[in-house]
C-alpha atoms as a PDB file:
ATOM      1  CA  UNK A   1     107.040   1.706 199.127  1.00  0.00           C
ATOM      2  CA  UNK A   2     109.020  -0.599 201.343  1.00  0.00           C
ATOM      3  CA  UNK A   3     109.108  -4.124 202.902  1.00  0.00           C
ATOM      4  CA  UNK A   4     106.760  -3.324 206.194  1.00  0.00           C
ATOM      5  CA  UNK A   5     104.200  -1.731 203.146  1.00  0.00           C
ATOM      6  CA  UNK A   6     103.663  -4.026 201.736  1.00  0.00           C
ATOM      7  CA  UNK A   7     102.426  -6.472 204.864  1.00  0.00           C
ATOM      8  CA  UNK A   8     100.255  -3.384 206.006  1.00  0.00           C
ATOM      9  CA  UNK A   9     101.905  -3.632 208.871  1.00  0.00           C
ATOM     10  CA  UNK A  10     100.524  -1.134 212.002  1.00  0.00           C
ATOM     11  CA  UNK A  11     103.066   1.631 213.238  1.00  0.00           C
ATOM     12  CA  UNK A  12     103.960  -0.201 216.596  1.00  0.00           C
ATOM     13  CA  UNK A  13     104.396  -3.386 214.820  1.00  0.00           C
ATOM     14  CA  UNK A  14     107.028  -1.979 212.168  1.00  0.00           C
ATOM     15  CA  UNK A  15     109.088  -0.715 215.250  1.00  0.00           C
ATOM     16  CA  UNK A  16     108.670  -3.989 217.047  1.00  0.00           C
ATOM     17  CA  UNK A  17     110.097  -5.316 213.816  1.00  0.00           C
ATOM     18  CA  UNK A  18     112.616  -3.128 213.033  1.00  0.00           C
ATOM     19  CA  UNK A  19     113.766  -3.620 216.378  1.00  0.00           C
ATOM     20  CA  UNK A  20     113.995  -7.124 217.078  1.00  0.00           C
ATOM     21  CA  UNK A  21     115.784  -7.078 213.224  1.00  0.00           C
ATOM     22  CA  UNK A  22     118.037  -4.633 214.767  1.00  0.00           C
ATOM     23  CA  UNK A  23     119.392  -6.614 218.061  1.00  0.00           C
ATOM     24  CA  UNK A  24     119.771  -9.315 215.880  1.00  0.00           C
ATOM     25  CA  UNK A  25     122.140  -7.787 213.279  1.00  0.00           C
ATOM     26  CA  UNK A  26     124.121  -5.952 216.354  1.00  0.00           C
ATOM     27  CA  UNK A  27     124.121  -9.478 218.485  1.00  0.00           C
ATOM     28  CA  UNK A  28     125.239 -11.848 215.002  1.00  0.00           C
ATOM     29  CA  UNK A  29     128.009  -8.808 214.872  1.00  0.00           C
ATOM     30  CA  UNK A  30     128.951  -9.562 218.417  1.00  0.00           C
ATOM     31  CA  UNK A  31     129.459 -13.391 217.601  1.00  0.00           C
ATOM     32  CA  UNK A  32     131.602 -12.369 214.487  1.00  0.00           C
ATOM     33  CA  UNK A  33     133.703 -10.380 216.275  1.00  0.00           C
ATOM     34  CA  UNK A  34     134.450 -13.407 218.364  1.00  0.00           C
ATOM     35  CA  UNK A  35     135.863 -15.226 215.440  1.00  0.00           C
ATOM     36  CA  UNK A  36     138.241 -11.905 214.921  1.00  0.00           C
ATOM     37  CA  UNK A  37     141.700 -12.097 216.661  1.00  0.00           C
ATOM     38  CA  UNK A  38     142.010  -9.906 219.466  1.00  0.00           C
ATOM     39  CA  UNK A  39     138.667  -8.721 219.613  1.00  0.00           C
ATOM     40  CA  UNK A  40     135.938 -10.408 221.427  1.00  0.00           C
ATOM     41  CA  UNK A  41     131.596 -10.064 222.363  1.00  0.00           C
ATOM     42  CA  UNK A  42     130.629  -7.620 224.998  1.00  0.00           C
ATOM     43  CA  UNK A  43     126.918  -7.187 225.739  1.00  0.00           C
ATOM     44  CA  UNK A  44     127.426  -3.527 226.214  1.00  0.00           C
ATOM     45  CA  UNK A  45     127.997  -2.997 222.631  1.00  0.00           C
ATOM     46  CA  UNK A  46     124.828  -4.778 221.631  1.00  0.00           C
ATOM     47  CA  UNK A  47     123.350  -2.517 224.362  1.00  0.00           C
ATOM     48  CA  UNK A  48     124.683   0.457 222.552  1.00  0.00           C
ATOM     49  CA  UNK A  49     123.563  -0.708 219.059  1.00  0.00           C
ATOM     50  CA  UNK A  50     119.902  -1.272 220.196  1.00  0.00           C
ATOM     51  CA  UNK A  51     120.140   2.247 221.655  1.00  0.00           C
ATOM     52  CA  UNK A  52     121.677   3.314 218.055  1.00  0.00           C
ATOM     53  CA  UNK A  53     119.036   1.196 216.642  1.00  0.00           C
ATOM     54  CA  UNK A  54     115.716   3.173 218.825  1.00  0.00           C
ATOM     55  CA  UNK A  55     117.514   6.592 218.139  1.00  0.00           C
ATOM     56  CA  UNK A  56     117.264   5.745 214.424  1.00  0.00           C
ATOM     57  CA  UNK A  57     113.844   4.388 214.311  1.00  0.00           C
ATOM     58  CA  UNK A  58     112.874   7.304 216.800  1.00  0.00           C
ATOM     59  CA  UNK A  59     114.472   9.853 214.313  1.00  0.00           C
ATOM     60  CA  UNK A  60     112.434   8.092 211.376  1.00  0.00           C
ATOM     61  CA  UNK A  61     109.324   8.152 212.820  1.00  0.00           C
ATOM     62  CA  UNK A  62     109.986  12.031 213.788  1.00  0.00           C
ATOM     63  CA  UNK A  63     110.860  12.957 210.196  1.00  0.00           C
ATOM     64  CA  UNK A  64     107.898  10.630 208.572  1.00  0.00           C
ATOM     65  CA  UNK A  65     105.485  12.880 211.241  1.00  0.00           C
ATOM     66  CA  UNK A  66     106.779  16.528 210.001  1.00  0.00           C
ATOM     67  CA  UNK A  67     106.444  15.313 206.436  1.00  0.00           C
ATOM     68  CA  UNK A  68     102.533  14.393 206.998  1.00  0.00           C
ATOM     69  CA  UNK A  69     102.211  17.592 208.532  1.00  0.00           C
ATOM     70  CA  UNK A  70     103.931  19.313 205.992  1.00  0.00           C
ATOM     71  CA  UNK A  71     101.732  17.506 203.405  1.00  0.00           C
ATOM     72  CA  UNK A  72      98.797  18.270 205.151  1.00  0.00           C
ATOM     73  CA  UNK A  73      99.460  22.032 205.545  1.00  0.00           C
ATOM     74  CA  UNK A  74     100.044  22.121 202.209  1.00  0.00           C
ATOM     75  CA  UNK A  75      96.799  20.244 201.174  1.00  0.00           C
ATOM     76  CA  UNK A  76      95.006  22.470 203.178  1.00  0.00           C
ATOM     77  CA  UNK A  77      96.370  25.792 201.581  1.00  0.00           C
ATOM     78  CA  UNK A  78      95.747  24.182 198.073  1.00  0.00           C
ATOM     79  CA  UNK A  79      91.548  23.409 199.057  1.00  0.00           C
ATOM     80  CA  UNK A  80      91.972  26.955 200.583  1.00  0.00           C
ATOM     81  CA  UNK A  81      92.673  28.249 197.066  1.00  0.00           C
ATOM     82  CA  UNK A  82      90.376  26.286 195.257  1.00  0.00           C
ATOM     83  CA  UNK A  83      87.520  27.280 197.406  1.00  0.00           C
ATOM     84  CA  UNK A  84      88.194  30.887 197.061  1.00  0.00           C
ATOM     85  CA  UNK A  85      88.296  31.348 193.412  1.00  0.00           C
END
């Protein structure tokens, strides 16, 4: 399914990861931007990305949770059936 599947990776760990891969992509953008005239690294915007970046995973995880549930639900009505008829 994606790159954390297949290392079986534990819930906590993948947003550990996806974290830490996060701060690094906004804090490599920071150093670019150094390189850019008239622009320059501030450690609030790497502050804001990880915020950005714990929002998204946050939002994820949220989503991911109501499908389950959805899935479930929907199991559940289906066995429902079965067992009925």
């Amino acid at each position: 399914m994606g790159f954390f599947e297949t290392y079986n990776l534990k819930e906590i760990d993948k947003l550990g990861y996806s974290l830490i891969i996060g701060v690094i992509y906004a804090s490599s953008d920071e150093i670019h931007q150094s390189f850019t005239p008239g622009r320059g690294p501030l450690l609030t915007d790497v502050i804001i990305d990880t915020m950005g970046i714990l929002l998204g995973i946050l939002l994820i995880m949220l989503v991911l949770k109501l499908y389950k549930i959805m899935q479930n639900g929907k199991e559940n009505r289906q066995n429902t059936t079965k067992c009925n008829n």
